[in-house]
N, C-alpha and C. Protein backbone atom coordinates (compact mmCIF):
# COMPACT_ATOMS: atom_id res chain seq x y z
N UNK A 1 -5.45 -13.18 14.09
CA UNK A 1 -6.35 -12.17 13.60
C UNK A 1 -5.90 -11.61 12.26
N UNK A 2 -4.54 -11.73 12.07
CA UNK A 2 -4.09 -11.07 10.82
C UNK A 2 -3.12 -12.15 10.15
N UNK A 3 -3.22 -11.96 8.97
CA UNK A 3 -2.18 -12.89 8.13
C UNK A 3 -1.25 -11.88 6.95
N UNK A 4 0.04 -12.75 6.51
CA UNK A 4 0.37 -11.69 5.93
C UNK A 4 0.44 -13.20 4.37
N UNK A 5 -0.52 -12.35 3.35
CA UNK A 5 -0.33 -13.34 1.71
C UNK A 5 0.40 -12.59 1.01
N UNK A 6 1.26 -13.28 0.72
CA UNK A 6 2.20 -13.31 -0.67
C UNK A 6 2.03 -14.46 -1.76
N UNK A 7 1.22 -13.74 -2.71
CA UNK A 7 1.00 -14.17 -3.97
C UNK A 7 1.71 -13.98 -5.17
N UNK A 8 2.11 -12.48 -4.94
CA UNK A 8 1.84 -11.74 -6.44
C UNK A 8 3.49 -10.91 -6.11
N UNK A 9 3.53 -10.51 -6.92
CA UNK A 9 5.01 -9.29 -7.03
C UNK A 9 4.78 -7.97 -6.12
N UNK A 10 3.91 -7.76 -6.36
CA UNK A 10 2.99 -6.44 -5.40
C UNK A 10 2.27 -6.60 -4.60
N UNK A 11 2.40 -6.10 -3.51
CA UNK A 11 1.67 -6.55 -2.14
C UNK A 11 0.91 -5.26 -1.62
N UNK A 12 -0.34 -5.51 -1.22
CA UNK A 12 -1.30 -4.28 -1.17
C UNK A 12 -1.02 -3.71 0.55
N UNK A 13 -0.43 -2.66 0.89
CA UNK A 13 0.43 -2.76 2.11
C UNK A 13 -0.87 -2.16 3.49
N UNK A 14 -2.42 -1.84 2.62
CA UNK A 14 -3.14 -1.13 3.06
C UNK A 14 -2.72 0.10 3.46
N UNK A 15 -2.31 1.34 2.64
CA UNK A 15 -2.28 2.45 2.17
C UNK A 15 -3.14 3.02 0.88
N UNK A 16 -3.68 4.39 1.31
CA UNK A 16 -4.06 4.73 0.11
C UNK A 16 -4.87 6.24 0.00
N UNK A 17 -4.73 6.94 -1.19
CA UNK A 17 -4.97 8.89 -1.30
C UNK A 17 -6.49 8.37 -1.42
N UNK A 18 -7.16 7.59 -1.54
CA UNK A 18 -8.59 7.58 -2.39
C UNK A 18 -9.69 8.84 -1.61
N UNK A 19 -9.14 9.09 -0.37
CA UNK A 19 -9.90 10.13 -0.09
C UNK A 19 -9.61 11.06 -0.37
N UNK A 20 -8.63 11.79 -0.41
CA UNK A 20 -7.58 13.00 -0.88
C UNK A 20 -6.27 12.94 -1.77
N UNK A 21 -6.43 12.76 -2.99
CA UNK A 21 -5.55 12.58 -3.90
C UNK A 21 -3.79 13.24 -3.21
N UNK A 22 -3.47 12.35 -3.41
CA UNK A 22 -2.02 12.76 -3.13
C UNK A 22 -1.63 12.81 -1.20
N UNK A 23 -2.81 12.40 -0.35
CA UNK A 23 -2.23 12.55 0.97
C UNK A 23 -2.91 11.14 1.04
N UNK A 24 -1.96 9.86 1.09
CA UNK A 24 -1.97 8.85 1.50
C UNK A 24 -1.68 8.54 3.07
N UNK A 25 -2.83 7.73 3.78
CA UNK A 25 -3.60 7.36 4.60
C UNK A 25 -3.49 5.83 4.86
N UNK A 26 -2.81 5.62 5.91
CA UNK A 26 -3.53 4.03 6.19
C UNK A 26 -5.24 3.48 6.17
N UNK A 27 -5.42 2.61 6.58
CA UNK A 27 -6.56 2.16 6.48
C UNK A 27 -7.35 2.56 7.49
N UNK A 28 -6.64 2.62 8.84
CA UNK A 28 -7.29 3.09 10.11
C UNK A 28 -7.37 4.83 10.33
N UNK A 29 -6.52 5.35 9.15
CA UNK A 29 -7.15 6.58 9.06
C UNK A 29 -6.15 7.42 9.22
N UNK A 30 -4.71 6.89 9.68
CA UNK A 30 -3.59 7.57 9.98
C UNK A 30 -2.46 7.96 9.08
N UNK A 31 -1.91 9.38 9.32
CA UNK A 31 -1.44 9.55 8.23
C UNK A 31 -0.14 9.13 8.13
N UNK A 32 0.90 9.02 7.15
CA UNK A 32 2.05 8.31 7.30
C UNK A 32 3.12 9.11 7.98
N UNK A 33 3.77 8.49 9.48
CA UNK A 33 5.03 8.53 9.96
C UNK A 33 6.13 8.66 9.38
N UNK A 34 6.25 7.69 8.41
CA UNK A 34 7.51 7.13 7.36
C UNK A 34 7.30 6.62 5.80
N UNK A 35 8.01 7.22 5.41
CA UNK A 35 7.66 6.48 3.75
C UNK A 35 8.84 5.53 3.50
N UNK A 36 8.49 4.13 2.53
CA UNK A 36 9.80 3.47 1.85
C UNK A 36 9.16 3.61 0.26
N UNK A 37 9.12 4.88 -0.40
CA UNK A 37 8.67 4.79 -1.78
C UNK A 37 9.79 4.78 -2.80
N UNK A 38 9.27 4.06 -3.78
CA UNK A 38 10.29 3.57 -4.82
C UNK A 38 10.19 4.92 -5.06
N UNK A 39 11.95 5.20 -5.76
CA UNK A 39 12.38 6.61 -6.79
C UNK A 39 11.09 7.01 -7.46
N UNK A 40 10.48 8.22 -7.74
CA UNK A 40 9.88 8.94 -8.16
C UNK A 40 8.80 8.18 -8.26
N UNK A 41 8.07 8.00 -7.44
CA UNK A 41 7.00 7.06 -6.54
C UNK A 41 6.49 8.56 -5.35
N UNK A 42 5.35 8.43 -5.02
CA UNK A 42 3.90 8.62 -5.97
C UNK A 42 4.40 9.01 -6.97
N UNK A 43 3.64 8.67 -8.26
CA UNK A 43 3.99 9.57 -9.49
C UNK A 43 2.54 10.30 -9.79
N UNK A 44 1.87 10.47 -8.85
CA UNK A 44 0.81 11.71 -9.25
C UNK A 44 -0.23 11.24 -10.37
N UNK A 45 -0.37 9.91 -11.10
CA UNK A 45 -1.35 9.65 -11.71
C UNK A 45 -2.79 8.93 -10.61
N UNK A 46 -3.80 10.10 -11.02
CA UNK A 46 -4.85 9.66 -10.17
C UNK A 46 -5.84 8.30 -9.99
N UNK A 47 -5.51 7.67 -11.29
CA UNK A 47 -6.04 6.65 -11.39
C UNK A 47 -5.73 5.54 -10.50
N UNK A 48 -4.32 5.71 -9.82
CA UNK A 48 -3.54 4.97 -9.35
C UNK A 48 -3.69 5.36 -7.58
N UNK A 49 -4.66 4.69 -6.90
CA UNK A 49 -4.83 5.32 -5.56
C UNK A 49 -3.71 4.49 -4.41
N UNK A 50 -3.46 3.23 -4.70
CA UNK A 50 -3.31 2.51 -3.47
C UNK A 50 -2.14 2.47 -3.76
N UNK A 51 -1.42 1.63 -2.28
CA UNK A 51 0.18 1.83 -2.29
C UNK A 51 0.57 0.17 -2.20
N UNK A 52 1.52 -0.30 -2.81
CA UNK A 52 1.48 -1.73 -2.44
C UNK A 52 3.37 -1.65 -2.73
N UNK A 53 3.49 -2.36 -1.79
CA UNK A 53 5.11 -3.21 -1.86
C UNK A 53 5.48 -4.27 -2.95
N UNK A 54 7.00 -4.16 -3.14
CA UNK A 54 7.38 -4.50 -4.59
C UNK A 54 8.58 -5.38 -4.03
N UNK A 55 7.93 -7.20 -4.35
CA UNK A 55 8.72 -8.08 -3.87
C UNK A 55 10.14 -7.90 -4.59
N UNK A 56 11.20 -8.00 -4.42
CA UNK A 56 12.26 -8.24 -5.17
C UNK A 56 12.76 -6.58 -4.97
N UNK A 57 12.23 -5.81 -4.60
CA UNK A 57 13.15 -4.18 -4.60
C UNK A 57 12.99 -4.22 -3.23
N UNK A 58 13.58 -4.92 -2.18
CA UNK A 58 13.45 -4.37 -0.78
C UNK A 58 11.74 -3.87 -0.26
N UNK A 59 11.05 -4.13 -0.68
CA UNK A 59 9.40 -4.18 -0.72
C UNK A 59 9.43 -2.62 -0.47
N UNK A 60 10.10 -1.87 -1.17
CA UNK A 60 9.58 -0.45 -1.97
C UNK A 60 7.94 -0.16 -2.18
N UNK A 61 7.74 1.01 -2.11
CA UNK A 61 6.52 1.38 -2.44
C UNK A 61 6.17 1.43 -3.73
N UNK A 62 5.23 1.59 -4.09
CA UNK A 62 4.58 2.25 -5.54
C UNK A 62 3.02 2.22 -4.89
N UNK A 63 2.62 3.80 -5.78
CA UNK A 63 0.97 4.09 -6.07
C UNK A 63 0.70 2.74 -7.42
N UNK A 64 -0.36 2.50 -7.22
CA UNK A 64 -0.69 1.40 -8.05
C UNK A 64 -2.36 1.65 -8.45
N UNK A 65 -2.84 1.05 -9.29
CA UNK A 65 -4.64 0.59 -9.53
C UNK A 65 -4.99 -0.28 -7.79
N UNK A 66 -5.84 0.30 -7.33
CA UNK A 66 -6.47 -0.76 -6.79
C UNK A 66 -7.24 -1.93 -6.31
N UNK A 67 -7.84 -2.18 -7.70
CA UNK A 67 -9.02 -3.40 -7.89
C UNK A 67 -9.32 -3.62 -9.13
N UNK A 68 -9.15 -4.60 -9.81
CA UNK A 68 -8.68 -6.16 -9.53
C UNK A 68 -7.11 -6.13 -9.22
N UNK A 69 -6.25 -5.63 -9.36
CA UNK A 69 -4.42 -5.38 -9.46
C UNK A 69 -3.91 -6.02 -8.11
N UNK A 70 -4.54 -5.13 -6.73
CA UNK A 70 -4.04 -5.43 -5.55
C UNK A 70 -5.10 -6.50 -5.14
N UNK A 71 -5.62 -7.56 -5.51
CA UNK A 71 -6.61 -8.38 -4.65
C UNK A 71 -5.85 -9.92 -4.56
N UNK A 72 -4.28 -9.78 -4.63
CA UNK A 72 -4.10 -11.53 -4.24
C UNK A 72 -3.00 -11.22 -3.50
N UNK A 73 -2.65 -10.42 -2.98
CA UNK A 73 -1.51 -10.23 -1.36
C UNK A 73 -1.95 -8.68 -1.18
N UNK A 74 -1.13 -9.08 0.67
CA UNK A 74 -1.50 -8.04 0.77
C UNK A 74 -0.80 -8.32 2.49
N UNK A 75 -0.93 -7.10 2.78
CA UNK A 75 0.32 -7.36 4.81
C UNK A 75 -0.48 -6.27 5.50
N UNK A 76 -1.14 -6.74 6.34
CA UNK A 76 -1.67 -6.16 7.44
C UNK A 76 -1.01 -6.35 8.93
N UNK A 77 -1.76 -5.03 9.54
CA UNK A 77 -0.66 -5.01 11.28
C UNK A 77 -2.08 -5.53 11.94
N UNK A 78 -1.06 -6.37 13.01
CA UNK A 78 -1.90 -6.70 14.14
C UNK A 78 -1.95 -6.08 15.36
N UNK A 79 -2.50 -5.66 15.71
CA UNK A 79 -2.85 -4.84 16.73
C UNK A 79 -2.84 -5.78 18.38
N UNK A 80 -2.00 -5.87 19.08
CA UNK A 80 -2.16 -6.93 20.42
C UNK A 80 -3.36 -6.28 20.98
N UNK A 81 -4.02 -7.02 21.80
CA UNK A 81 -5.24 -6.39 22.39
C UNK A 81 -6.29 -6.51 21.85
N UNK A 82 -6.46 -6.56 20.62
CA UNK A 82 -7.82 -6.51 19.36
C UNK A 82 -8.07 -7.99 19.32
């Protein structure tokens, strides 16, 4: 049901503020348990909604652009049961 692509340096981790600037949200609507954000990560620019992992730094966070930027990887959870 789920795959995980690695394309690119940045991986779109499905996180993101686009509803409420600055309170990042999974996709299913939940808010975050735990953060792994790179040093001074969010950096508060709004343009920058989504959160994607950073191959080569321990897959660290960063706020990023989200379209076209995050559209060639990306790691989704699978849910057993679904």
């Amino acid at each position: 049901m789920c795959a995980t692509v690695v394309v690119d340096s940045r991986i779109w981790i499905g996180l993101d503020d686009l509803a409420v600037e600055g309170e990042f949200r999974w996709g299913s609507g939940a808010l975050l348990e735990w953060t792994h954000w790179r040093n001074n990560q969010p950096n508060g620019d709004e343009d920058q909604g989504c959160a994607a992992a950073i191959q080569g730094d321990d897959l660290k966070w960063v706020d990023d652009y989200c379209f076209p930027h995050l559209t060639h990887g990306l790691i989704c959870q699978h849910v057993p049961g679904r």
